[in-house]
PDB file of N, CA and C in Angstrom:
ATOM      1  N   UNK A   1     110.509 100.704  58.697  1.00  0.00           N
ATOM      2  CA  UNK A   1     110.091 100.879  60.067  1.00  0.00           C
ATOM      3  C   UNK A   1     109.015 101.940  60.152  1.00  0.00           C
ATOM      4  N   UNK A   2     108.171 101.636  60.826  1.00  0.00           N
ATOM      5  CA  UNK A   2     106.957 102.615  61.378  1.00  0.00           C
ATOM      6  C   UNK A   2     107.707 103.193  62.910  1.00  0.00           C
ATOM      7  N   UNK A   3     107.145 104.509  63.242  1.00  0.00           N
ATOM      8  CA  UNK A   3     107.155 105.040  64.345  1.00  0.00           C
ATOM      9  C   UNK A   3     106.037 106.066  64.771  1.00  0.00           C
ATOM     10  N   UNK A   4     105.836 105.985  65.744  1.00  0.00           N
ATOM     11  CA  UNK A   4     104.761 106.220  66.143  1.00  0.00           C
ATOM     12  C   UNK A   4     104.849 107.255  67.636  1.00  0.00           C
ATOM     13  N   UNK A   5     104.564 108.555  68.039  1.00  0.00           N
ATOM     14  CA  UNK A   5     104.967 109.064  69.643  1.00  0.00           C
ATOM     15  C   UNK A   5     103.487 109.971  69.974  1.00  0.00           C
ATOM     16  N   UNK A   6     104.016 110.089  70.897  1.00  0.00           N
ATOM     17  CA  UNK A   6     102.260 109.887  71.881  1.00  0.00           C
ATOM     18  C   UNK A   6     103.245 110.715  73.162  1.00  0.00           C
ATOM     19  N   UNK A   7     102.755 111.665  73.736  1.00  0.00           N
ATOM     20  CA  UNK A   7     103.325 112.720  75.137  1.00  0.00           C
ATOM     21  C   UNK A   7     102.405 113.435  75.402  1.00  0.00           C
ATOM     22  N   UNK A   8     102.592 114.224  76.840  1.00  0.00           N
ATOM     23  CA  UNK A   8     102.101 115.467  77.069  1.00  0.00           C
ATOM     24  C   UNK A   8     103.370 115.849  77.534  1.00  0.00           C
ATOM     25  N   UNK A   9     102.863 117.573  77.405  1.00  0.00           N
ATOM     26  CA  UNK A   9     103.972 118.453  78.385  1.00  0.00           C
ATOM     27  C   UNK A   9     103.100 118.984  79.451  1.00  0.00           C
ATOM     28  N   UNK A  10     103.887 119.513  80.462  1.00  0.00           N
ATOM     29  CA  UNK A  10     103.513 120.542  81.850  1.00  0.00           C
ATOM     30  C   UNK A  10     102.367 120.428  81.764  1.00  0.00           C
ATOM     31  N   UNK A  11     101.659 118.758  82.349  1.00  0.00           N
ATOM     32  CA  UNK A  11     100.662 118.367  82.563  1.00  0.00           C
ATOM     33  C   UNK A  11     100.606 118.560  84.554  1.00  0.00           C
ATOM     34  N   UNK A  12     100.058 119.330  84.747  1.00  0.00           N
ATOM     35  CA  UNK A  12      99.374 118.937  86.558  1.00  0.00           C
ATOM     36  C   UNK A  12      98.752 117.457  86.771  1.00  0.00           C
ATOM     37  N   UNK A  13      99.842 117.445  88.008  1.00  0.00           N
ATOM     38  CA  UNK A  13      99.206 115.449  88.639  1.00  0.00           C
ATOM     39  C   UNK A  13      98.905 115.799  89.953  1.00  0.00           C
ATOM     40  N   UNK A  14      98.313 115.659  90.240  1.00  0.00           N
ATOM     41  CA  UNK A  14      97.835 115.541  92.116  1.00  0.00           C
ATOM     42  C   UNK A  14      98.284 114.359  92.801  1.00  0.00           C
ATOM     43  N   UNK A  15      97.551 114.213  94.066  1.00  0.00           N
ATOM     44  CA  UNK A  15      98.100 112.918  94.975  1.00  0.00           C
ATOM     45  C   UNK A  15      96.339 112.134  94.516  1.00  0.00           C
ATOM     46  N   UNK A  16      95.439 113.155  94.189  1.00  0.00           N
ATOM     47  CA  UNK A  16      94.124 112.626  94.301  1.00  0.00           C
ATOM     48  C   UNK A  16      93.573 111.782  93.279  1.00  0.00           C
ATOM     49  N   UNK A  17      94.047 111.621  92.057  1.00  0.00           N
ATOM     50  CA  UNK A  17      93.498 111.065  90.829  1.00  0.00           C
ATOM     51  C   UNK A  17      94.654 110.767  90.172  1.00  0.00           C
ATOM     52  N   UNK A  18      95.409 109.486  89.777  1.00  0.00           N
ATOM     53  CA  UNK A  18      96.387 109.244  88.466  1.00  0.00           C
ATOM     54  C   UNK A  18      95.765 110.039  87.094  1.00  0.00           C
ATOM     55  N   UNK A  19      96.824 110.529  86.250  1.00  0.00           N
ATOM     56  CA  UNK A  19      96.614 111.054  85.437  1.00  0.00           C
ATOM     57  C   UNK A  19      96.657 110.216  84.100  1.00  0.00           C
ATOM     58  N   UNK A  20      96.524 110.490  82.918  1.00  0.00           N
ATOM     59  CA  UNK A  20      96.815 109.304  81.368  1.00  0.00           C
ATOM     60  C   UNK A  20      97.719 110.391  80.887  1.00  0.00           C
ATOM     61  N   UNK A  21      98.857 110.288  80.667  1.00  0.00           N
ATOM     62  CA  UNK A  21      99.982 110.611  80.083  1.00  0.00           C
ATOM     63  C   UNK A  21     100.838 110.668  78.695  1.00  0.00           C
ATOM     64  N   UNK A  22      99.465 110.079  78.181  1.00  0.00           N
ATOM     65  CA  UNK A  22      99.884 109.651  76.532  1.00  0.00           C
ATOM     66  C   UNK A  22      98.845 110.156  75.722  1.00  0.00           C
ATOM     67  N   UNK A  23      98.986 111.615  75.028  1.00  0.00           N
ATOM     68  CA  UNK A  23      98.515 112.498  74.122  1.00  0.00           C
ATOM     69  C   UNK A  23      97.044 112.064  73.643  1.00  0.00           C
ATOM     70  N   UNK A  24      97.196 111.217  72.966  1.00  0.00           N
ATOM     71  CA  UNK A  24      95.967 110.661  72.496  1.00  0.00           C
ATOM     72  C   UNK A  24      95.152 109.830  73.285  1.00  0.00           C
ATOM     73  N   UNK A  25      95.428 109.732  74.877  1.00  0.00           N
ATOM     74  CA  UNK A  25      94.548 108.915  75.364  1.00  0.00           C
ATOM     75  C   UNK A  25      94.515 109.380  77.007  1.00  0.00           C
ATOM     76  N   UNK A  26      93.428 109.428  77.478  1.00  0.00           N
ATOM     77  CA  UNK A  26      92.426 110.024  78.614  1.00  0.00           C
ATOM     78  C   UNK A  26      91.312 109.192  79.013  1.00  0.00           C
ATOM     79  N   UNK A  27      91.388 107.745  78.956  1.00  0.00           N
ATOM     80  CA  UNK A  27      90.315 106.887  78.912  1.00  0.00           C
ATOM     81  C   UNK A  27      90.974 106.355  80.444  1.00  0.00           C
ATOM     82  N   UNK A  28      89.996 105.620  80.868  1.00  0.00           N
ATOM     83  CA  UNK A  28      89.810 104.481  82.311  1.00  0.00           C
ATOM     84  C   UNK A  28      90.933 103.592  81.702  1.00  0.00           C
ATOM     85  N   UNK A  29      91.430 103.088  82.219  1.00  0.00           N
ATOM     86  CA  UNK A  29      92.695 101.870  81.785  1.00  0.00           C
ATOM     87  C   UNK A  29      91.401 100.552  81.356  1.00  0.00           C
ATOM     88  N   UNK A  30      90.542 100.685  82.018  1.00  0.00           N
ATOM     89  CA  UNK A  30      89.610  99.611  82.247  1.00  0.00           C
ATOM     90  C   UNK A  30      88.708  99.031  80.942  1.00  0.00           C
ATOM     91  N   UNK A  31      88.755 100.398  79.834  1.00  0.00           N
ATOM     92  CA  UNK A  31      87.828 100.611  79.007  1.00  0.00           C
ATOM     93  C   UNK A  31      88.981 100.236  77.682  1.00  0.00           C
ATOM     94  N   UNK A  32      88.340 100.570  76.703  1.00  0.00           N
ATOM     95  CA  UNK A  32      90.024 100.259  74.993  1.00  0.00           C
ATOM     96  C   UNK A  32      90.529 101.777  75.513  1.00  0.00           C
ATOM     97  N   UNK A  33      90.928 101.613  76.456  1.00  0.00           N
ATOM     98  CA  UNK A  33      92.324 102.954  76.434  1.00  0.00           C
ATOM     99  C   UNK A  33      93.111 102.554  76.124  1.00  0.00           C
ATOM    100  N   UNK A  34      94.224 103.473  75.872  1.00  0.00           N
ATOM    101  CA  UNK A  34      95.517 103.084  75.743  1.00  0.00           C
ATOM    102  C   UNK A  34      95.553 103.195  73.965  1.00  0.00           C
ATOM    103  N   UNK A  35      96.855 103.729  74.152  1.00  0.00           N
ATOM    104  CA  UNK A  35      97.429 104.050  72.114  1.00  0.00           C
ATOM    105  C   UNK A  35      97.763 102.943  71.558  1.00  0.00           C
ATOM    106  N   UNK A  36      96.779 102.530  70.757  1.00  0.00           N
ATOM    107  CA  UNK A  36      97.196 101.178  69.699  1.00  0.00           C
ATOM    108  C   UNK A  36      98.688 101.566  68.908  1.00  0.00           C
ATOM    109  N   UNK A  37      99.227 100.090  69.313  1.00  0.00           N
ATOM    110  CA  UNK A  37     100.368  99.888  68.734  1.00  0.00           C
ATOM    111  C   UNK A  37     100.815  99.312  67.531  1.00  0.00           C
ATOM    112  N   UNK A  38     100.258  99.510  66.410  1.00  0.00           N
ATOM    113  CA  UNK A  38     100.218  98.606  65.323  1.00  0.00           C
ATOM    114  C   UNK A  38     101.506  97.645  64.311  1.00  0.00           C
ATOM    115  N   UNK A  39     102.020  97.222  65.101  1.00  0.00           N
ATOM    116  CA  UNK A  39     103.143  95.932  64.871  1.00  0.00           C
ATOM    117  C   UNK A  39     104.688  96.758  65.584  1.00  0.00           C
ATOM    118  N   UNK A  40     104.254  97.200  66.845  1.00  0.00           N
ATOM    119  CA  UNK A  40     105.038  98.069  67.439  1.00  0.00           C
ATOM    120  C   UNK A  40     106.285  96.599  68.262  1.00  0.00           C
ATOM    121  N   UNK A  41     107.517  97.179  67.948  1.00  0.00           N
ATOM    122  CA  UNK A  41     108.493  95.985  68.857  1.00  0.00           C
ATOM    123  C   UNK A  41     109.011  96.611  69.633  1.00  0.00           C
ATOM    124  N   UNK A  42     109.365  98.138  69.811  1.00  0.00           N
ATOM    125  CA  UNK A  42     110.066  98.713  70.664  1.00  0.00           C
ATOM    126  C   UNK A  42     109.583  99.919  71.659  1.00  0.00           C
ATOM    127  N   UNK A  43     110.284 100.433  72.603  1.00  0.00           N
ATOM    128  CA  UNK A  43     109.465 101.515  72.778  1.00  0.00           C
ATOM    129  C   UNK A  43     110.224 102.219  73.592  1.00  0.00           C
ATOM    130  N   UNK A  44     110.002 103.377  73.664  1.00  0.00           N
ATOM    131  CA  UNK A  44     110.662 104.405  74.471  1.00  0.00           C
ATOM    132  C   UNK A  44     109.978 105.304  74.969  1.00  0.00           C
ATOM    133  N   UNK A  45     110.081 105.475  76.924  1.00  0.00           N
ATOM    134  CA  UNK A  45     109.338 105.848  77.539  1.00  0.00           C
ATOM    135  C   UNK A  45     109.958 106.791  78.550  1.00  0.00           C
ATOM    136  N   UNK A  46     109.807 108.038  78.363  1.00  0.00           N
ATOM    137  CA  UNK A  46     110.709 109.011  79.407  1.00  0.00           C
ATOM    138  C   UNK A  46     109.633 110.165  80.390  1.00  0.00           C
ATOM    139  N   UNK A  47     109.745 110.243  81.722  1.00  0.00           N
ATOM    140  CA  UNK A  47     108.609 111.185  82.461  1.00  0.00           C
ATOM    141  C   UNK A  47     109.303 112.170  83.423  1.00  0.00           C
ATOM    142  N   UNK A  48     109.244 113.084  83.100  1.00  0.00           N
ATOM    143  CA  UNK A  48     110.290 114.069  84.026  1.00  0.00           C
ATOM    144  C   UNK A  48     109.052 115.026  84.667  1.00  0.00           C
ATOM    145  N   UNK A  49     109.467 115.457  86.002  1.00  0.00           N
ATOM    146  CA  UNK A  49     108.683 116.198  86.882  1.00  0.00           C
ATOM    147  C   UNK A  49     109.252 116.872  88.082  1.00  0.00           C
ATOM    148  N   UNK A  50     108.579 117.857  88.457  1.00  0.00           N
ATOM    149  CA  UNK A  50     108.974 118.484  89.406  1.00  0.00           C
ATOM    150  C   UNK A  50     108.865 117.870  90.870  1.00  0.00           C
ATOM    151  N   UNK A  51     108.090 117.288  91.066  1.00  0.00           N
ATOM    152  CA  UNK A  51     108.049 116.440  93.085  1.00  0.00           C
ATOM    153  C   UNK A  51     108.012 115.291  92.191  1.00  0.00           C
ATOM    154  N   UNK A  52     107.641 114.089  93.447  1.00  0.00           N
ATOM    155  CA  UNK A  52     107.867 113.102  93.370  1.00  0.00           C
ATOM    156  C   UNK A  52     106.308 112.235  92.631  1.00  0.00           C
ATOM    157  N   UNK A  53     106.529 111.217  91.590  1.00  0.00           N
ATOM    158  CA  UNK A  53     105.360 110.705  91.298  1.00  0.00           C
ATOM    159  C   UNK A  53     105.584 109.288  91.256  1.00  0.00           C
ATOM    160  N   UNK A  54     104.241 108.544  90.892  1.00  0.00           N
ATOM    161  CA  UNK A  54     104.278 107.163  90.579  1.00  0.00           C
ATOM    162  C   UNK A  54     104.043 107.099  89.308  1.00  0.00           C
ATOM    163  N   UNK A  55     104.738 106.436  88.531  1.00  0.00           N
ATOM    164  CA  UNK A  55     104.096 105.646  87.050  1.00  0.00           C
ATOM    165  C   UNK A  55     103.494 104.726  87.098  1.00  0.00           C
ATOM    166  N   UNK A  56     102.900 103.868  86.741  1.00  0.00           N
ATOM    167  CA  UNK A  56     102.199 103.199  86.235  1.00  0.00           C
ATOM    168  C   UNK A  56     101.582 102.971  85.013  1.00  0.00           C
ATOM    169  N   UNK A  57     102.601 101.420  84.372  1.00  0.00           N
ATOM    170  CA  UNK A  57     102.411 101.684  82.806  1.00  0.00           C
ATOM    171  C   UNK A  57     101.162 100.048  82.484  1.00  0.00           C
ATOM    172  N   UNK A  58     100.338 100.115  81.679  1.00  0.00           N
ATOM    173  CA  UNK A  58      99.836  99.003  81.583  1.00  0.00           C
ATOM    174  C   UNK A  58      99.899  98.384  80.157  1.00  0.00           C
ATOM    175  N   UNK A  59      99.588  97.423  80.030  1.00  0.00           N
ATOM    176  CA  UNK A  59      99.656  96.947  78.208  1.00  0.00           C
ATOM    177  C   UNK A  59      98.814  95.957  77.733  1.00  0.00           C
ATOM    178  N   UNK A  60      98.654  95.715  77.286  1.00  0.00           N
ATOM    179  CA  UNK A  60      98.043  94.577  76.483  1.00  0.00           C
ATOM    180  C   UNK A  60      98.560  93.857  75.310  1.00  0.00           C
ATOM    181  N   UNK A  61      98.356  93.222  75.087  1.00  0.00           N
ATOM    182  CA  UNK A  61      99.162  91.648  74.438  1.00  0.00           C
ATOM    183  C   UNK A  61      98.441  91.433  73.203  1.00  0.00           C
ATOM    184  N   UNK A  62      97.059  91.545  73.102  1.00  0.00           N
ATOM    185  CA  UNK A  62      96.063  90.953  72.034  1.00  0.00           C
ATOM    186  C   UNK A  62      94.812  91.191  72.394  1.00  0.00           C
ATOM    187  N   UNK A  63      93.872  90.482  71.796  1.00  0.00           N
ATOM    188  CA  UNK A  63      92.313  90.946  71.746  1.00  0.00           C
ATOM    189  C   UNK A  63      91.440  91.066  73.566  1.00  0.00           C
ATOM    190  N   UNK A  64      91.934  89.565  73.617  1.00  0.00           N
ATOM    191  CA  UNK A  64      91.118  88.593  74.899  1.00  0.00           C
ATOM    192  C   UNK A  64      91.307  89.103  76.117  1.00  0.00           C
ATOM    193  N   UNK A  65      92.363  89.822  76.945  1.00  0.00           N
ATOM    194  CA  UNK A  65      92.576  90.405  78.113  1.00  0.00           C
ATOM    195  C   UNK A  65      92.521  91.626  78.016  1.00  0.00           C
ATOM    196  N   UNK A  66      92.866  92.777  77.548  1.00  0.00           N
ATOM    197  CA  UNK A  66      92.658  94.278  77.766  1.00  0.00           C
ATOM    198  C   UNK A  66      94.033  94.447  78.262  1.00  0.00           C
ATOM    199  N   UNK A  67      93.962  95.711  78.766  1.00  0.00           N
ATOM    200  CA  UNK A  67      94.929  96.285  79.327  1.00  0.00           C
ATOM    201  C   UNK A  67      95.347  95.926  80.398  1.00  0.00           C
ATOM    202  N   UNK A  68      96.607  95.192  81.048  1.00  0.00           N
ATOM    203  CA  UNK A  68      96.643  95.008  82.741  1.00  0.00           C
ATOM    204  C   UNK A  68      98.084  95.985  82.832  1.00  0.00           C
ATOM    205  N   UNK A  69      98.385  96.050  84.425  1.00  0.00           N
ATOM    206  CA  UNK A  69      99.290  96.565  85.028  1.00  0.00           C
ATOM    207  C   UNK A  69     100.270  95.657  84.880  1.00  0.00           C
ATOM    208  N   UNK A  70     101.716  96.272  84.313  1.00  0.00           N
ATOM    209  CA  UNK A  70     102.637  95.712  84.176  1.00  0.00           C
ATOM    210  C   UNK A  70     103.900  95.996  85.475  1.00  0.00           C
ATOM    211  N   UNK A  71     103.701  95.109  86.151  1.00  0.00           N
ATOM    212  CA  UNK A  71     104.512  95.328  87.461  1.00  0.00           C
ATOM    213  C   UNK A  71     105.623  95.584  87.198  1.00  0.00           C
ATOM    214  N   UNK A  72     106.528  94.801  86.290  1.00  0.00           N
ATOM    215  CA  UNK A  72     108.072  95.218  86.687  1.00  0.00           C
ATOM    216  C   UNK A  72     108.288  97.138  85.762  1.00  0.00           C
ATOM    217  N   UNK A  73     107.124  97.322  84.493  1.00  0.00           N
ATOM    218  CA  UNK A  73     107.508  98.488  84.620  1.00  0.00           C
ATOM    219  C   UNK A  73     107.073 100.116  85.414  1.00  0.00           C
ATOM    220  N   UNK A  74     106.865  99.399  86.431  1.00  0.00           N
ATOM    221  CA  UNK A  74     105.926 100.904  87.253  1.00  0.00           C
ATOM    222  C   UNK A  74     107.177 100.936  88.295  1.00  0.00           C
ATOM    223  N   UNK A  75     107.235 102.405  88.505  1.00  0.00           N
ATOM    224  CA  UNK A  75     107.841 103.174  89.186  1.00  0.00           C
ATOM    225  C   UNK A  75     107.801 104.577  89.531  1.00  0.00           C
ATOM    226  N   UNK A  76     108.766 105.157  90.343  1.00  0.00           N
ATOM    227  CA  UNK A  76     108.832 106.477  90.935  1.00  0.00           C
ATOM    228  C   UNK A  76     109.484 107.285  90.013  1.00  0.00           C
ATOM    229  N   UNK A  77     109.055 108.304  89.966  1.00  0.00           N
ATOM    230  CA  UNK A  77     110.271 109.569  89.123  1.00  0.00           C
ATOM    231  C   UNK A  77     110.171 110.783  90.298  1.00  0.00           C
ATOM    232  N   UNK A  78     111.210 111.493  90.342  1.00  0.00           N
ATOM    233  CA  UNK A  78     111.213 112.391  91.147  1.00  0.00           C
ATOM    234  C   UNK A  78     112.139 113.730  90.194  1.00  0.00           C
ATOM    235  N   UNK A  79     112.501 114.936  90.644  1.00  0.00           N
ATOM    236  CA  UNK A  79     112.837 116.003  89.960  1.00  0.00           C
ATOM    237  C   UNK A  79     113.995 115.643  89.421  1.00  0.00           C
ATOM    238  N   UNK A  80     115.090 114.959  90.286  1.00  0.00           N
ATOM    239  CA  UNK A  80     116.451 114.325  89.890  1.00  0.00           C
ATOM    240  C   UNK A  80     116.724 113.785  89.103  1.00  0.00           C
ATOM    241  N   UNK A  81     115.366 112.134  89.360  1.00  0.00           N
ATOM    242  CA  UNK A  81     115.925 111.013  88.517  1.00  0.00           C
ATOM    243  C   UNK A  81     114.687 110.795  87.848  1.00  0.00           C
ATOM    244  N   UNK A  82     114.310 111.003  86.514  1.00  0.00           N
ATOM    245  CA  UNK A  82     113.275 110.769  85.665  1.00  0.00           C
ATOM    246  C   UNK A  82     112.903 109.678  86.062  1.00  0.00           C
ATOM    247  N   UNK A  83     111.599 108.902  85.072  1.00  0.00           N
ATOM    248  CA  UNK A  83     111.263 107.373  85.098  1.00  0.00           C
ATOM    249  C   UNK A  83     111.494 107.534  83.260  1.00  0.00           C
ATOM    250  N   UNK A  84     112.322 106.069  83.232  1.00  0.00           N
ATOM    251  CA  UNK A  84     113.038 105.631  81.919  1.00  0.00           C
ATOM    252  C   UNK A  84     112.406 104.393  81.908  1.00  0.00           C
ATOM    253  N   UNK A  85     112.155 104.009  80.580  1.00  0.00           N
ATOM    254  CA  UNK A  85     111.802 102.441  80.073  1.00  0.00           C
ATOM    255  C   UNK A  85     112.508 102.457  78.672  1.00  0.00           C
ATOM    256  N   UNK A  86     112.868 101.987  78.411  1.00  0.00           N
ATOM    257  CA  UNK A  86     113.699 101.448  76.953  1.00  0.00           C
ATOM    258  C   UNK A  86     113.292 100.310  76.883  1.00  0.00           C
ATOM    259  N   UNK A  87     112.520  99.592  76.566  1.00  0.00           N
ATOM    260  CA  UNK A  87     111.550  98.066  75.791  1.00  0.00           C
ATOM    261  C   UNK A  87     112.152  97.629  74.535  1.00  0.00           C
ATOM    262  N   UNK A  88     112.311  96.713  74.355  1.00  0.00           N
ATOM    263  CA  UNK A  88     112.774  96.109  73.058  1.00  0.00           C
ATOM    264  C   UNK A  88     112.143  94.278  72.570  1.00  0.00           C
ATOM    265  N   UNK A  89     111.807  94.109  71.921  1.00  0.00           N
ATOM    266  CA  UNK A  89     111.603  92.831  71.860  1.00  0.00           C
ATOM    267  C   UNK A  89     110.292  91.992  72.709  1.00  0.00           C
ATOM    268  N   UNK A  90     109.356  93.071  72.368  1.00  0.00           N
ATOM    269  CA  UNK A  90     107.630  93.038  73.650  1.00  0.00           C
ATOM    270  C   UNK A  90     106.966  93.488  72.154  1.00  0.00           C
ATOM    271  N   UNK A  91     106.128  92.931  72.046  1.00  0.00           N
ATOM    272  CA  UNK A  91     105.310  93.026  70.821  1.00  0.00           C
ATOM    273  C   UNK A  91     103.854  93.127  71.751  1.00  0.00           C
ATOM    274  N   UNK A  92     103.730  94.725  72.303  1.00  0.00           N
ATOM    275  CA  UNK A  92     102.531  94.863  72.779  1.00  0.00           C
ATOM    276  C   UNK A  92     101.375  95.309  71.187  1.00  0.00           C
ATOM    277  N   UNK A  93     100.199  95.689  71.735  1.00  0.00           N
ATOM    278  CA  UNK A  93      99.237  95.970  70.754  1.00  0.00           C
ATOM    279  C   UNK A  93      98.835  96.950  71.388  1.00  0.00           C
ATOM    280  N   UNK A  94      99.027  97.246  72.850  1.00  0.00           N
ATOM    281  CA  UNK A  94      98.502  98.718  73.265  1.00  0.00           C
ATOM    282  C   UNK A  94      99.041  99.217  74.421  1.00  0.00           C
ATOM    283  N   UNK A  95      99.298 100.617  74.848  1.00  0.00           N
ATOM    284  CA  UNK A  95     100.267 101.005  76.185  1.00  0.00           C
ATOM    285  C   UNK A  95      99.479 102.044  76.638  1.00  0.00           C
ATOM    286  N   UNK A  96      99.280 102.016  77.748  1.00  0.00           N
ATOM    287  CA  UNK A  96      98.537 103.376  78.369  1.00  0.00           C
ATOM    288  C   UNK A  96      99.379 103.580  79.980  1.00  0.00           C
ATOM    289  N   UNK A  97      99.601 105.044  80.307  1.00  0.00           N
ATOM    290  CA  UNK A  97     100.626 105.417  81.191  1.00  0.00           C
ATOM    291  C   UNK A  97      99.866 106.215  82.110  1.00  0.00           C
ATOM    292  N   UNK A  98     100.437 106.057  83.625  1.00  0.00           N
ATOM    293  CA  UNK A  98      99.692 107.254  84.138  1.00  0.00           C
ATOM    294  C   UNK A  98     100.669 107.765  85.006  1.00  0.00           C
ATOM    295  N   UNK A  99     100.430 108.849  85.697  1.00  0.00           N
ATOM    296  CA  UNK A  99     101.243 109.542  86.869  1.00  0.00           C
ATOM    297  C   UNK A  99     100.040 110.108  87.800  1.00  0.00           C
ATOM    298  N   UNK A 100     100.559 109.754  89.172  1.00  0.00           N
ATOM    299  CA  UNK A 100     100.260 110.347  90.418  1.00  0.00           C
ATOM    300  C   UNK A 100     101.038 111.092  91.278  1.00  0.00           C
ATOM    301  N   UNK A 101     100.914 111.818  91.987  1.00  0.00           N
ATOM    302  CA  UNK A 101     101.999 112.813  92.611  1.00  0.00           C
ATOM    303  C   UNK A 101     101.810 111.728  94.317  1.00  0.00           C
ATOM    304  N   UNK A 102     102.976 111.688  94.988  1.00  0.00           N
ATOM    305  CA  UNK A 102     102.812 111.246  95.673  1.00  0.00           C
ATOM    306  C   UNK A 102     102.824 111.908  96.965  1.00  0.00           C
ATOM    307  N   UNK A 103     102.893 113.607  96.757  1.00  0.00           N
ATOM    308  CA  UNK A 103     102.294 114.330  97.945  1.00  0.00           C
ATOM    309  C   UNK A 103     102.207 115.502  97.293  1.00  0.00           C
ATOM    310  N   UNK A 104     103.114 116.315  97.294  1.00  0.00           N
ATOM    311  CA  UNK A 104     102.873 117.735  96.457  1.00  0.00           C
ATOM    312  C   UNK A 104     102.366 117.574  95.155  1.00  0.00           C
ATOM    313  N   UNK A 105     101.569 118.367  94.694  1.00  0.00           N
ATOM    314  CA  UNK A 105     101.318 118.642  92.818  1.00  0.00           C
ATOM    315  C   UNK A 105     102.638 119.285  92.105  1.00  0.00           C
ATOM    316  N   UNK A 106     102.646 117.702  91.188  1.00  0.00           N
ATOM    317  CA  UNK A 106     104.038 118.056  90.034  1.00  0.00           C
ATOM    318  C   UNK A 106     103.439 118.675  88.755  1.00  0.00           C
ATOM    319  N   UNK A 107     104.447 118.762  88.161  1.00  0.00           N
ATOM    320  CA  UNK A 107     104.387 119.293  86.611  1.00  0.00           C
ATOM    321  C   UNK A 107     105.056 118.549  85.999  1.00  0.00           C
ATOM    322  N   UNK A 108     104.363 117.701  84.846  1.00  0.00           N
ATOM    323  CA  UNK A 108     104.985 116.324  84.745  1.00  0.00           C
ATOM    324  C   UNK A 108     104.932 116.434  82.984  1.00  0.00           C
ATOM    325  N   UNK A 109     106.110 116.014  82.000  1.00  0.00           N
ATOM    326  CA  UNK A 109     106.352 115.939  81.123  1.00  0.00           C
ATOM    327  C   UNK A 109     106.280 114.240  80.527  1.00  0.00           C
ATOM    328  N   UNK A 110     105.949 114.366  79.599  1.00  0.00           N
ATOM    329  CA  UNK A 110     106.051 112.765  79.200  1.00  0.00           C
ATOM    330  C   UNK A 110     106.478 112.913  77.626  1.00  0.00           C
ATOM    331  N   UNK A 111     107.484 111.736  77.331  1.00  0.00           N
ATOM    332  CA  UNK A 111     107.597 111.292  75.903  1.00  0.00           C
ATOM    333  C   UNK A 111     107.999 109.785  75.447  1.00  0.00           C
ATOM    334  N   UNK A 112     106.877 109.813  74.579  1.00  0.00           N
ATOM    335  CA  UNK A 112     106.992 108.011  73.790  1.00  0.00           C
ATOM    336  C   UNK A 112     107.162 107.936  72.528  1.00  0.00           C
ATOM    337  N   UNK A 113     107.909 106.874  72.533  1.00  0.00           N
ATOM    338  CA  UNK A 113     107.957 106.728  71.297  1.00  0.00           C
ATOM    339  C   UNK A 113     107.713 105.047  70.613  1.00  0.00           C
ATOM    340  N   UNK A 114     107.048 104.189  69.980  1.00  0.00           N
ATOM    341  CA  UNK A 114     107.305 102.929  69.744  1.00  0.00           C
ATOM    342  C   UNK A 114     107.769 102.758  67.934  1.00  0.00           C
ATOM    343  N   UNK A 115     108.569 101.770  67.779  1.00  0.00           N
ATOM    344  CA  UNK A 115     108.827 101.552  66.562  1.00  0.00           C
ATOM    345  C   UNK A 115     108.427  99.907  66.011  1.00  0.00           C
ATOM    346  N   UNK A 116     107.864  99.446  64.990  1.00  0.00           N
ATOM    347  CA  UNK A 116     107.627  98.727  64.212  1.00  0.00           C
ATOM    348  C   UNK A 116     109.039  98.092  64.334  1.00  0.00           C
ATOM    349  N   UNK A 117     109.121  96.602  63.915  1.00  0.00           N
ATOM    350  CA  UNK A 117     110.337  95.858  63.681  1.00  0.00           C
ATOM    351  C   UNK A 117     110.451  96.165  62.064  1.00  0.00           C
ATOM    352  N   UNK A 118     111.989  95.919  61.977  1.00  0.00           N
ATOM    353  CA  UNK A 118     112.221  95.939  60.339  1.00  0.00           C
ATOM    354  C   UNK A 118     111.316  95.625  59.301  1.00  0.00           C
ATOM    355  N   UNK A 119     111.196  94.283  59.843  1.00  0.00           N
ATOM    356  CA  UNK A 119     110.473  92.912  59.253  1.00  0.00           C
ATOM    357  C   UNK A 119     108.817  92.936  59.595  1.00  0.00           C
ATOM    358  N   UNK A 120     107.824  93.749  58.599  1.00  0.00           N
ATOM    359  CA  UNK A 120     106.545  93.670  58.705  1.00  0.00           C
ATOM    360  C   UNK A 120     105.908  92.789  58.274  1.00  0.00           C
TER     361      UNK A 120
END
């Protein structure tokens, strides 16, 4: 198995600009952002913060589409209840994450992790 993790810590998010949340990447979602996943099957995605934010995670599949917004995994995290993703069995090729504060400026932690299947 390969593994692979990608975070920031006590990153500042505003209400004014989504932030990129994954260490190695600070690019436009629009552009090859996002941390190549190289025969990645699993993944683990945790965002803890002080006020309330939005996630928004996007991915890509293969060469021909890029990165899109993956609806069922975007959500809220607030100080209480983190935002959790546990993925299993999604053979992306690339993940890029963001956070927005959805009124006050948080302090927002992030950690990923993806793993390779057994079988390379």
């Amino acid at each position: 198995m390969i593994s692979q993790t990608a975070g920031r810590s006590a990153v500042t998010v505003t209400s004014g600009a989504a932030v990129a949340m994954l260490s190695v990447d600070t690019a436009d979602p629009t552009t090859a952002a996002g941390v190549a996943l190289a025969r990645a099957f699993s993944f683990a995605l945790i965002l803890t913060t002080t006020q309330d934010i939005n996630v928004r995670v996007y991915a890509a599949a293969g060469p021909n589409c890029g990165l899109t917004l993956v609806t069922g995994w975007n959500g809220t995290a607030t100080s209480a209840v983190p935002y959790q993703n546990f993925t299993s069995a999604t053979p992306i090729t690339r993940i890029y994450v963001t956070a927005q504060a959805t009124g006050a400026d948080a302090t927002v932690n992030c950690d990923f992790v993806a793993q390779s299947s057994a079988v390379l």
